[in-house]
N, C-alpha and C. Protein backbone atom coordinates (compact mmCIF):
# COMPACT_ATOMS: atom_id res chain seq x y z
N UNK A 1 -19.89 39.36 32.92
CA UNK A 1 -19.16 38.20 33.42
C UNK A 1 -19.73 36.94 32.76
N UNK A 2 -18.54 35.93 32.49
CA UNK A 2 -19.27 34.88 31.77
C UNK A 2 -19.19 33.72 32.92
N UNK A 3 -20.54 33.28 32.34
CA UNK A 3 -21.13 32.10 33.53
C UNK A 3 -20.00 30.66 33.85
N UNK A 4 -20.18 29.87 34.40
CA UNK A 4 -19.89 28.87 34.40
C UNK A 4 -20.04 27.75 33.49
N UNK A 5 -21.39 27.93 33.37
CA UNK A 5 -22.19 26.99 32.09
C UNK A 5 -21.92 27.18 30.75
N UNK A 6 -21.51 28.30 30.62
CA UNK A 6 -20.93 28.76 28.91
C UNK A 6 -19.29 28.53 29.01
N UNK A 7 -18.86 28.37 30.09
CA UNK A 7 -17.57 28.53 30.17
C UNK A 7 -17.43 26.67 29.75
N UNK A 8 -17.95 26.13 30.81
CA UNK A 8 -18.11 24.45 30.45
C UNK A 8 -18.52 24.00 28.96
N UNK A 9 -19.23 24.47 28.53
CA UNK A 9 -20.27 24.65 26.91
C UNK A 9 -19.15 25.07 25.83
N UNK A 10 -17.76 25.99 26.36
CA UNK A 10 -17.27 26.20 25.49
C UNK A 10 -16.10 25.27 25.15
N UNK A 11 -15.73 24.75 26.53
CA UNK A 11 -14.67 23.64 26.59
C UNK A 11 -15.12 22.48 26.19
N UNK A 12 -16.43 22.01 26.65
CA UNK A 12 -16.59 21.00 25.61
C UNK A 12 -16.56 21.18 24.15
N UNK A 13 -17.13 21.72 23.81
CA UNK A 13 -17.26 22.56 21.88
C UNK A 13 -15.65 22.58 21.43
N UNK A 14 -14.43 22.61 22.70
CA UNK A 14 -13.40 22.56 22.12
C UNK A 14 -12.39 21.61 21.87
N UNK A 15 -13.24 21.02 22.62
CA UNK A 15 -12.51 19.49 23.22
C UNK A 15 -13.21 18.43 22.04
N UNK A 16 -14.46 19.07 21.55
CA UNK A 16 -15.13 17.59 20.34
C UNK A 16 -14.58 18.33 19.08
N UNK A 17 -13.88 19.58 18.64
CA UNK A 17 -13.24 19.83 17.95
C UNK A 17 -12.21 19.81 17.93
N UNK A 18 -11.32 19.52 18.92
CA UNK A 18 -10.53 19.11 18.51
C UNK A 18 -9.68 17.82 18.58
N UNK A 19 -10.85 16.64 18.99
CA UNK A 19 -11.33 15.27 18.86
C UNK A 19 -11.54 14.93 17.56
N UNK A 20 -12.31 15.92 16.87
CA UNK A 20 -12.32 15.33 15.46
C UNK A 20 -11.70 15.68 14.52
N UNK A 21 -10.92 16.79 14.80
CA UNK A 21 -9.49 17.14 13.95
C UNK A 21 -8.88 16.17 13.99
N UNK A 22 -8.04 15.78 14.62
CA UNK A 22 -7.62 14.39 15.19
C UNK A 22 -7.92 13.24 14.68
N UNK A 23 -8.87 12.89 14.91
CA UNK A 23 -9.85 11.54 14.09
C UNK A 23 -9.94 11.56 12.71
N UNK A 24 -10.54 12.77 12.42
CA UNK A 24 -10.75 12.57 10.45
C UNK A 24 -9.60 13.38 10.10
N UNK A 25 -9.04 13.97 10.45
CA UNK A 25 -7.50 14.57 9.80
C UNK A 25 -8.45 15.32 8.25
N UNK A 26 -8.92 16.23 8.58
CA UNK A 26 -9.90 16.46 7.19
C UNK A 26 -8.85 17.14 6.04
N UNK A 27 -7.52 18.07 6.73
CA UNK A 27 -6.62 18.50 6.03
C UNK A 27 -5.54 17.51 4.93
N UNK A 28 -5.88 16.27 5.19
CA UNK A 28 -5.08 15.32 4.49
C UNK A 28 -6.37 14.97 3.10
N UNK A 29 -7.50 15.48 2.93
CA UNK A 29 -7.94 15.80 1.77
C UNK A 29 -7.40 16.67 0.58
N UNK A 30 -6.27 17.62 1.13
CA UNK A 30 -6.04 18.78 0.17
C UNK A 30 -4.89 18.40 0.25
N UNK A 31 -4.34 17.41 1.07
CA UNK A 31 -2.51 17.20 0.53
C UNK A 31 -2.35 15.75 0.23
N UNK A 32 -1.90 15.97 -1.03
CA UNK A 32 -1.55 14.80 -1.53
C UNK A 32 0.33 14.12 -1.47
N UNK A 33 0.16 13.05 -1.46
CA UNK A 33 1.92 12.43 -1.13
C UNK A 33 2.03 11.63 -2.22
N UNK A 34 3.20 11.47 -2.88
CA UNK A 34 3.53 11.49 -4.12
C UNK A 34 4.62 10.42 -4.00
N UNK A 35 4.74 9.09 -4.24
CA UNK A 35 5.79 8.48 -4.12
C UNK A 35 5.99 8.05 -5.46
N UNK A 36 7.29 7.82 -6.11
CA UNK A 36 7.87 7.30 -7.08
C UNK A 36 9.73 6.37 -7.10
N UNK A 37 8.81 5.08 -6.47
CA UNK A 37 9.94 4.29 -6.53
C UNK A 37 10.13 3.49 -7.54
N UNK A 38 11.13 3.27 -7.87
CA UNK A 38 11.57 2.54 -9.09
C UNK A 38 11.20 0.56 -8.98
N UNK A 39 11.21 0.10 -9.91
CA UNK A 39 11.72 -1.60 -9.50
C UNK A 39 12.88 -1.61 -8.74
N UNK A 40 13.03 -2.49 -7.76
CA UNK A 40 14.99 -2.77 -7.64
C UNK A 40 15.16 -2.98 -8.85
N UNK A 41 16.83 -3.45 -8.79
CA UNK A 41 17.60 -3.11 -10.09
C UNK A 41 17.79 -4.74 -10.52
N UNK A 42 17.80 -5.18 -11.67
CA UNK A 42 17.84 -6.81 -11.43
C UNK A 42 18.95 -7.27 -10.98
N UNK A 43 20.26 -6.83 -11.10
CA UNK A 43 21.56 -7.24 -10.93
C UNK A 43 21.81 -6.62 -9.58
N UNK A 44 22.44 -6.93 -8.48
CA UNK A 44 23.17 -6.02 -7.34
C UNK A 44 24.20 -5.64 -7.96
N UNK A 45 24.68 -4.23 -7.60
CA UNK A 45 25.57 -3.71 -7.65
C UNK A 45 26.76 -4.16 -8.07
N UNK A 46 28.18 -3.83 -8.47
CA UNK A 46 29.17 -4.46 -7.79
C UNK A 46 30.56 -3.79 -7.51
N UNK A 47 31.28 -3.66 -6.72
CA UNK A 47 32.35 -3.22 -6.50
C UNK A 47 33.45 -2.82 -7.52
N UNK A 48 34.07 -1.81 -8.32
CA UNK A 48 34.86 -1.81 -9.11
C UNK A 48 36.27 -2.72 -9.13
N UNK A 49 36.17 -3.50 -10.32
CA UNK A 49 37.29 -4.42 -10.63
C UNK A 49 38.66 -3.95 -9.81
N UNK A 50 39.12 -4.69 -8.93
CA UNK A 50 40.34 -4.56 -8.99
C UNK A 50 41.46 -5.05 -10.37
N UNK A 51 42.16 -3.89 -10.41
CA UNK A 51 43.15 -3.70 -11.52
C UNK A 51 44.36 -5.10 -11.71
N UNK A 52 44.23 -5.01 -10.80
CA UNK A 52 45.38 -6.73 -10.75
C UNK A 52 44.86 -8.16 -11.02
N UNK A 53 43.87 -7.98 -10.47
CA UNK A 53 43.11 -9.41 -10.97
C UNK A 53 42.92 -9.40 -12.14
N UNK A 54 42.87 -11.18 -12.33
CA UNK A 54 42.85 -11.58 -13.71
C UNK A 54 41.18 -10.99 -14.09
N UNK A 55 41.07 -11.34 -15.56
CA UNK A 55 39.68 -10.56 -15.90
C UNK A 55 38.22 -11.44 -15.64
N UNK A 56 37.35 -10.76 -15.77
CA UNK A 56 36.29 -11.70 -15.24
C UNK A 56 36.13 -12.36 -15.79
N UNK A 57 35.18 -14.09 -15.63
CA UNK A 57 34.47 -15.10 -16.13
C UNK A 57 33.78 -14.00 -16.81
N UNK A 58 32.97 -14.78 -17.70
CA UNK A 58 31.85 -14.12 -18.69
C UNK A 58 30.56 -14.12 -17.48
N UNK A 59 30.29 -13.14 -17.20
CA UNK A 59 28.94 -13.08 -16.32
C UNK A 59 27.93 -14.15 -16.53
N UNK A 60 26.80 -14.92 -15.86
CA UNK A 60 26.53 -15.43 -16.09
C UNK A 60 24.86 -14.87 -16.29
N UNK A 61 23.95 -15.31 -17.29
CA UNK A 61 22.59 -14.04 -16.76
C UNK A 61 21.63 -13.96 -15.86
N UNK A 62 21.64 -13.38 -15.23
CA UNK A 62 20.88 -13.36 -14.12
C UNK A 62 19.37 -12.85 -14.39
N UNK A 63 18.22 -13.69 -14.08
CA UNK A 63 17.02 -13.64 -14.09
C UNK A 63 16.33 -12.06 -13.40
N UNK A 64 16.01 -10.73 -14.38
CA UNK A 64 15.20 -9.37 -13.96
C UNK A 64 14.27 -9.84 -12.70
N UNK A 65 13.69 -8.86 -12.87
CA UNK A 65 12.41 -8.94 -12.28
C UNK A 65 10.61 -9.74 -12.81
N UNK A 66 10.63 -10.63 -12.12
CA UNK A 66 9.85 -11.27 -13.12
C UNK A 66 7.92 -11.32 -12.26
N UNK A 67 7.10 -10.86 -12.87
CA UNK A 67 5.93 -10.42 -12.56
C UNK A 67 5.13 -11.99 -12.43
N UNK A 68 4.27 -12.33 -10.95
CA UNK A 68 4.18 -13.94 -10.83
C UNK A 68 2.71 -12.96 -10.98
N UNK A 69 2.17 -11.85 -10.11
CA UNK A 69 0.40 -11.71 -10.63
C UNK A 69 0.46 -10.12 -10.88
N UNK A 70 -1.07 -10.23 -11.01
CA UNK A 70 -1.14 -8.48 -11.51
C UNK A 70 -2.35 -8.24 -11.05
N UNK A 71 -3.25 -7.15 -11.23
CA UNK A 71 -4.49 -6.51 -10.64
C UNK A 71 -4.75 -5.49 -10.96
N UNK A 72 -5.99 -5.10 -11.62
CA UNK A 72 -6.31 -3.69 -11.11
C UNK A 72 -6.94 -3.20 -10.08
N UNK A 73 -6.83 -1.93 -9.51
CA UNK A 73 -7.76 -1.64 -8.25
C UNK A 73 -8.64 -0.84 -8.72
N UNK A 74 -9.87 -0.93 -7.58
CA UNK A 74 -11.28 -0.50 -8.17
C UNK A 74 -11.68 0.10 -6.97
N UNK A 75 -12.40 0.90 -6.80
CA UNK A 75 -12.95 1.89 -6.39
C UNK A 75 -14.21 1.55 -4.98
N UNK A 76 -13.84 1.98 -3.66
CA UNK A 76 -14.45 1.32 -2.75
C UNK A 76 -14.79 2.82 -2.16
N UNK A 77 -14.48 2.79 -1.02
CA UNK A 77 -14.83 4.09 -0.25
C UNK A 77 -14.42 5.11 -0.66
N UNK A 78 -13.21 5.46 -1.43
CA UNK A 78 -12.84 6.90 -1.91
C UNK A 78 -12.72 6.09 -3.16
N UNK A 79 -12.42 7.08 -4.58
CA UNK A 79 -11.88 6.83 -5.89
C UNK A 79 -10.83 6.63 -5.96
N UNK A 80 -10.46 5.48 -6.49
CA UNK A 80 -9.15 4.82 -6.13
C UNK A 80 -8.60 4.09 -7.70
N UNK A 81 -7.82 4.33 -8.26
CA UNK A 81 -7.27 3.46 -9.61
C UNK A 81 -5.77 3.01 -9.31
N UNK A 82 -5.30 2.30 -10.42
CA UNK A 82 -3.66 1.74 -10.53
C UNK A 82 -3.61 0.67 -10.33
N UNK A 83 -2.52 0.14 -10.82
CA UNK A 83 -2.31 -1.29 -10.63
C UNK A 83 -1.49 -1.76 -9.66
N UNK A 84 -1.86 -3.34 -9.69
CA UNK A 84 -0.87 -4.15 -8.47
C UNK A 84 -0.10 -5.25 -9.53
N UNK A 85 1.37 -5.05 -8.85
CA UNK A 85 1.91 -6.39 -9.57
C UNK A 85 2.62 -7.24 -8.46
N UNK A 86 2.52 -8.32 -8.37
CA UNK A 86 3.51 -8.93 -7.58
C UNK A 86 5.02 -9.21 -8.23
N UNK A 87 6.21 -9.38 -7.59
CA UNK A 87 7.03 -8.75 -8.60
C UNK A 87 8.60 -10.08 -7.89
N UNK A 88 8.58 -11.03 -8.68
CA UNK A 88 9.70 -11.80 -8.59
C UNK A 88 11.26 -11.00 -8.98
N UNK A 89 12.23 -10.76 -7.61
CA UNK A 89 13.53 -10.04 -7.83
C UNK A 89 14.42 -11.22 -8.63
N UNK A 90 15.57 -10.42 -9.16
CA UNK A 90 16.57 -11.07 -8.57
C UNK A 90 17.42 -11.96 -7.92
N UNK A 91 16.96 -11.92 -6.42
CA UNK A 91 17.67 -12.50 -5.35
C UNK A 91 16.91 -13.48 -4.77
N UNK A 92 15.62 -13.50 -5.54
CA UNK A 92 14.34 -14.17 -5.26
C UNK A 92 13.36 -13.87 -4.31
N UNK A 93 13.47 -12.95 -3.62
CA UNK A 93 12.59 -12.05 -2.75
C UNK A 93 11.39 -11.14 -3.32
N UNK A 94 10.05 -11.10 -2.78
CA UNK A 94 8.86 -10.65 -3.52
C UNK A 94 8.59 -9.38 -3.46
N UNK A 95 8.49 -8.36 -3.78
CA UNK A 95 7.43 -7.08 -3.34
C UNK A 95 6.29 -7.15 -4.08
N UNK A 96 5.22 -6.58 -3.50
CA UNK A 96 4.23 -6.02 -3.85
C UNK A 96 4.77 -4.51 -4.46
N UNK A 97 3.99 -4.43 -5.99
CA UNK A 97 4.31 -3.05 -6.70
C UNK A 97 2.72 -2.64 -7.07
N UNK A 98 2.62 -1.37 -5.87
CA UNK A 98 1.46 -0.41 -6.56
C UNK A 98 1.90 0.50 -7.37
N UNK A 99 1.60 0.76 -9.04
CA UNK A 99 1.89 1.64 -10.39
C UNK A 99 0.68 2.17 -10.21
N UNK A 100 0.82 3.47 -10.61
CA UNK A 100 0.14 4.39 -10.51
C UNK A 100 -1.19 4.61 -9.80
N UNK A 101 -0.80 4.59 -8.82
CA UNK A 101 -1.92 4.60 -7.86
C UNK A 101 -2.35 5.93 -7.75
N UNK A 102 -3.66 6.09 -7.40
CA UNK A 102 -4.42 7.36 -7.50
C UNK A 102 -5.53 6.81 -6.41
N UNK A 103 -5.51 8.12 -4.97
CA UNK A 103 -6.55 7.45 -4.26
C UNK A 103 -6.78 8.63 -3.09
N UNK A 104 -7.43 9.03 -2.40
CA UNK A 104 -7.63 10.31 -1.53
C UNK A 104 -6.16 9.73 -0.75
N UNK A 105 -6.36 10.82 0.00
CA UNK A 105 -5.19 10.56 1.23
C UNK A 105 -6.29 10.73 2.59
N UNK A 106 -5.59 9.99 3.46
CA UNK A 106 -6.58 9.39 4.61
C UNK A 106 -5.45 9.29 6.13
N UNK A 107 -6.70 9.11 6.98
CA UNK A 107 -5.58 8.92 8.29
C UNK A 107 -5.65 7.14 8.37
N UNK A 108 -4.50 7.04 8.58
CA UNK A 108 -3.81 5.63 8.82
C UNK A 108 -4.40 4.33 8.11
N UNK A 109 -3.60 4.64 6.42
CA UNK A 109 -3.49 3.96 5.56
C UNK A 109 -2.61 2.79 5.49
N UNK A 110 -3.12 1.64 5.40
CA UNK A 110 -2.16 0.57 5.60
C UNK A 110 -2.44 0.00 4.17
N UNK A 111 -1.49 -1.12 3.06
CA UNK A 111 -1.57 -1.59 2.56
C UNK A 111 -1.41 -2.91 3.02
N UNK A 112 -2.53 -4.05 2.48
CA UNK A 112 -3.04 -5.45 2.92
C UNK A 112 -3.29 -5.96 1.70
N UNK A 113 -2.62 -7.64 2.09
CA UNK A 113 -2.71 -8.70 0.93
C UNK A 113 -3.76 -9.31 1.65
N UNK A 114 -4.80 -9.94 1.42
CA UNK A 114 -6.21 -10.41 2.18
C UNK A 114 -6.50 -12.10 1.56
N UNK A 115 -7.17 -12.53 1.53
CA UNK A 115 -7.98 -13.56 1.55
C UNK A 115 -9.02 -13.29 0.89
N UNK A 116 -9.41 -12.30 1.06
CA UNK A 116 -10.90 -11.56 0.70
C UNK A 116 -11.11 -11.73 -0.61
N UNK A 117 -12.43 -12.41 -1.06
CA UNK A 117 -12.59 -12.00 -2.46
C UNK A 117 -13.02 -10.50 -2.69
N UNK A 118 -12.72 -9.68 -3.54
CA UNK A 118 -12.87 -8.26 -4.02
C UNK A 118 -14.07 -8.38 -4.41
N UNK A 119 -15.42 -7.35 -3.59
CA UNK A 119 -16.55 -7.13 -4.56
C UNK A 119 -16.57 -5.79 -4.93
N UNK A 120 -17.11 -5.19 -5.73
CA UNK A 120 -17.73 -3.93 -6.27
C UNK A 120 -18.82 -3.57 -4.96
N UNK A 121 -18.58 -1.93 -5.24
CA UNK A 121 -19.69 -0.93 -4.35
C UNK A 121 -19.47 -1.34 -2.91
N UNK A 122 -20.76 -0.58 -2.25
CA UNK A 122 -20.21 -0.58 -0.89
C UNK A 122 -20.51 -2.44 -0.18
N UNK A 123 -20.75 -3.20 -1.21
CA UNK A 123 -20.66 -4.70 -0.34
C UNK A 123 -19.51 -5.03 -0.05
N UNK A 124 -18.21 -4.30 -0.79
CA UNK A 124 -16.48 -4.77 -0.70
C UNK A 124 -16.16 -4.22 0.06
N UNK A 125 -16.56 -3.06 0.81
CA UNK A 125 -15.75 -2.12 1.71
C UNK A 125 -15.09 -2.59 3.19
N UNK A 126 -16.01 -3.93 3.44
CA UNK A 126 -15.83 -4.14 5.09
C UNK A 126 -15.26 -5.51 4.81
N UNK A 127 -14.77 -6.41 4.08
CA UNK A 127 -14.90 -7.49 3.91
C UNK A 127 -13.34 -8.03 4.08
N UNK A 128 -12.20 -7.01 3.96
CA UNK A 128 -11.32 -7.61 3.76
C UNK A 128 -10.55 -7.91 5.45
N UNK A 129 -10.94 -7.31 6.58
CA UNK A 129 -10.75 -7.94 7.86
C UNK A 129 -11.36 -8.63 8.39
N UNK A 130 -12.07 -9.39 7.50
CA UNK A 130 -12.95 -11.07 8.59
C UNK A 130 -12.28 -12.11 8.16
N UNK A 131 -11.29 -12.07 7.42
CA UNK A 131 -10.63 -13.61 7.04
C UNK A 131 -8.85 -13.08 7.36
N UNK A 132 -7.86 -13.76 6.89
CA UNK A 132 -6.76 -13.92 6.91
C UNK A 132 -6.36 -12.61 5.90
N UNK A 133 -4.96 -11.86 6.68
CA UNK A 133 -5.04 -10.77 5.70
C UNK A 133 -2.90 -10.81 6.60
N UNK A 134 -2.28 -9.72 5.82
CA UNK A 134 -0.74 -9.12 5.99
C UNK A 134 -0.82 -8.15 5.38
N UNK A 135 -0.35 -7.03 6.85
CA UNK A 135 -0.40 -6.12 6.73
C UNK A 135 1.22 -5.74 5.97
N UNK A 136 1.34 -4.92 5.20
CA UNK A 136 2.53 -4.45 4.52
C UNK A 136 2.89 -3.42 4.96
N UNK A 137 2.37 -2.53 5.87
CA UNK A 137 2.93 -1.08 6.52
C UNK A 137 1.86 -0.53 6.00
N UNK A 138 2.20 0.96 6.03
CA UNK A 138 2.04 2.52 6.19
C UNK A 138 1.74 2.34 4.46
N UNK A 139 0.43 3.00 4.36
CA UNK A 139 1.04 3.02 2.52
C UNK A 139 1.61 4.85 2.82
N UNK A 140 2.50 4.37 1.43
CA UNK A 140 4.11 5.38 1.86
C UNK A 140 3.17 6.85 1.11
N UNK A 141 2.25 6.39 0.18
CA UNK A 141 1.77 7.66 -0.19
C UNK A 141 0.25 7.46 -1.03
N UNK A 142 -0.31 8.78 -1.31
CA UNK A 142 -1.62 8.26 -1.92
C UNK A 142 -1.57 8.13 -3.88
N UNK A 143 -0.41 8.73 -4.08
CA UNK A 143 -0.28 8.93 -5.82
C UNK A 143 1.06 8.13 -6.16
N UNK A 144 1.15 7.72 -7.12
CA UNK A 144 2.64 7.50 -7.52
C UNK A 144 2.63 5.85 -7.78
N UNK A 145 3.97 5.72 -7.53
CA UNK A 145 4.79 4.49 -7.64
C UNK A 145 4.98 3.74 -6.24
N UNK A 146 5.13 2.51 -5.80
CA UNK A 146 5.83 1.72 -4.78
C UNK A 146 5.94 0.64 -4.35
N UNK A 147 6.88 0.20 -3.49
CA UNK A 147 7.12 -1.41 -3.40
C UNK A 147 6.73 -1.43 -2.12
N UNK A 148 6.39 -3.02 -1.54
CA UNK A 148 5.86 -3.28 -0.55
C UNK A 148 6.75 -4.76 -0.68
N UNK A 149 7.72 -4.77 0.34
CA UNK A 149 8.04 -5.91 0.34
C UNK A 149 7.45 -7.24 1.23
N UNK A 150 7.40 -8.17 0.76
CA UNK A 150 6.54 -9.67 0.84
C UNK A 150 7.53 -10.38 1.92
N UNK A 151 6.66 -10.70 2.76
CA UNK A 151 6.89 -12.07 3.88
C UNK A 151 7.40 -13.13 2.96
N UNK A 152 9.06 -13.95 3.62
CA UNK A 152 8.80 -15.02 2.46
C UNK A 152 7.61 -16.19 2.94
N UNK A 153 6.67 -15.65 3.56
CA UNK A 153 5.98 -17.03 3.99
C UNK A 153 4.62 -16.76 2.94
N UNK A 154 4.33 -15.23 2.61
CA UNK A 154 3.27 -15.29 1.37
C UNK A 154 3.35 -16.15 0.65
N UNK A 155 1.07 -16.59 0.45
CA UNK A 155 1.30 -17.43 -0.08
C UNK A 155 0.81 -17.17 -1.66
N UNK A 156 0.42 -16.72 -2.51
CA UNK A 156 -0.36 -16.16 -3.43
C UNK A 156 -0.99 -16.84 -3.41
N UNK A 157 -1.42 -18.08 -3.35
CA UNK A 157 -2.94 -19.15 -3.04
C UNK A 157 -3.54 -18.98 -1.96
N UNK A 158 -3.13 -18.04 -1.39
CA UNK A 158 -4.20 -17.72 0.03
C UNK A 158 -3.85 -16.38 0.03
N UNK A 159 -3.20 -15.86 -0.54
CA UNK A 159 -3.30 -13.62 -0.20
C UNK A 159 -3.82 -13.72 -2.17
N UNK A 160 -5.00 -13.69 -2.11
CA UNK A 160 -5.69 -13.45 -3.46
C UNK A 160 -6.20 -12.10 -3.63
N UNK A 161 -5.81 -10.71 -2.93
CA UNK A 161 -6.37 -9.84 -3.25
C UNK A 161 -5.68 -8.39 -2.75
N UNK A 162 -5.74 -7.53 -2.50
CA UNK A 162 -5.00 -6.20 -2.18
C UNK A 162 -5.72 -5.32 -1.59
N UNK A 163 -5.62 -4.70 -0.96
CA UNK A 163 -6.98 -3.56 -0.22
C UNK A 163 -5.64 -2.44 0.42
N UNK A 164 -6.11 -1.37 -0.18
CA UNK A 164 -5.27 0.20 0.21
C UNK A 164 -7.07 0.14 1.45
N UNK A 165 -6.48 -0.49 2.92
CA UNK A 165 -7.18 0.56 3.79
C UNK A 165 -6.78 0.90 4.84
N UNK A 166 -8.08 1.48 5.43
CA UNK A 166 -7.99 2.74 5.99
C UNK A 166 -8.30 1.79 7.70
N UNK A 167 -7.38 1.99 8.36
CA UNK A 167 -7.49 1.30 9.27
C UNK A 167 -8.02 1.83 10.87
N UNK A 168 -8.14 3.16 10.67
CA UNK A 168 -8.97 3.98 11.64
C UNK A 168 -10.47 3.61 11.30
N UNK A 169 -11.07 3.80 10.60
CA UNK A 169 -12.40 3.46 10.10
C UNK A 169 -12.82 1.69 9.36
N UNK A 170 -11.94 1.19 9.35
CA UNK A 170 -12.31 -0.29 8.96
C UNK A 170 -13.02 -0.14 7.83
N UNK A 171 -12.44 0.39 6.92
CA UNK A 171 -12.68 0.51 5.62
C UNK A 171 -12.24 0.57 4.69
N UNK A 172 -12.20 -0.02 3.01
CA UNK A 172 -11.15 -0.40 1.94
C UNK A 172 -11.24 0.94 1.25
N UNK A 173 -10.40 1.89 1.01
CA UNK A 173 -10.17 2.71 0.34
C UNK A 173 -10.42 2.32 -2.06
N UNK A 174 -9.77 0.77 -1.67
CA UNK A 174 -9.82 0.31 -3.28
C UNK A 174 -8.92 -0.79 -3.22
N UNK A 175 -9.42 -1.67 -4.19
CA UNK A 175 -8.90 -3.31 -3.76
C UNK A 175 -8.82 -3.68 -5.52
N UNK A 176 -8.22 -4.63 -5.07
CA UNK A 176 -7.40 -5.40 -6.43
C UNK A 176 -7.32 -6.86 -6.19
N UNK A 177 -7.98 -7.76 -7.39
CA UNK A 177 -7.47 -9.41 -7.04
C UNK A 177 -6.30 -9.48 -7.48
N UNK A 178 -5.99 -10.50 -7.35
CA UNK A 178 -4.19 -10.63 -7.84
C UNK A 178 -4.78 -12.01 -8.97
N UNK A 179 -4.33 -12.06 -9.99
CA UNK A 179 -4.31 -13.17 -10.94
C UNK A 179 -2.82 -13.29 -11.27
N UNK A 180 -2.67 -14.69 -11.60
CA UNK A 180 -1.12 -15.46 -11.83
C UNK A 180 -1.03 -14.87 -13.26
N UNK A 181 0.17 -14.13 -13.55
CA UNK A 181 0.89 -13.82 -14.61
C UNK A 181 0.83 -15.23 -15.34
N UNK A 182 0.72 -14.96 -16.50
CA UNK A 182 0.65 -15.96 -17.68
C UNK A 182 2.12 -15.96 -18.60
């Protein structure tokens, strides 16, 4: 017959395992998420000509996508590479574009424009939640391509930097300054 005390001994043992399944999600080490979004398109769409109407004005050209900063990201708590661009549409609306990003996969990854100046090694890791920061969501994945669309109230003179973190642990996965496109 099993005791009481082993019976208690075993429920706890099951209960801090599966507390920390939970917490470190250790299985999101071996799966990686793969996003590949494109730029928007510079032009919107447009509806096919109706046949009766007279023919169009000569289009007039409309301004692509035009890159205001850029960044690379560097390597903080996990190994982390790819770039950041900030990315003038179209319609005049901003995203943030992470290109080829490469970085572990983690539990509850947020992408953040910060305040923070970016340091190297573990002095950068904690730094980017003590000042002014916008959060951009969920990052959508740990490899690939993606847009993060911008508050129009961003300011790029005060969001000077980028941090892929990890918001369960208060820690920068890999950060990027933003410098003004030339």
């Amino acid at each position: 017959m099993t005791s009481p005390v082993a019976i208690g001994a075993l429920v706890l043992v099951l209960a801090a395992v599966g507390f920390g399944l939970y917490w470190f999600q250790p299985w999101k080490l071996w799966a990686d998420q793969t996003v590949n979004e494109a730029v928007p398109p510079a032009t919107p769409s447009t509806p096919p000509a109706d046949p009766s109407a007279p023919p169009p004005a000569k289009p007039s050209r409309q301004a692509g996508p035009e890159t205001l900063a850029t960044g690379t990201l560097i390597s903080h708590e996990h190994a982390t590479t790819g770039t950041v661009r900030v990315v003038k549409l179209a319609d005049g609306s901003r995203i943030l574009r992470l290109e080829n990003l490469d970085t572990s996969n983690g539990p509850d990854l947020k992408v953040w424009v910060t305040d923070a100046p970016v340091r190297e090694g573990k002095a950068g890791w904690h730094v980017f939640d003590d000042g002014a920061y916008v959060s951009l969501g969920d990052l959508k994945g740990n490899k690939g391509d993606q847009n993060y669309e911008l508050p129009d109230a961003f300011d790029p003179n005060t969001y000077t930097s980028v941090t892929i973190w990890c918001d369960r642990f208060d820690v920068s996965f890999g950060a990027a300054t933003l410098t003004a496109a030339s």
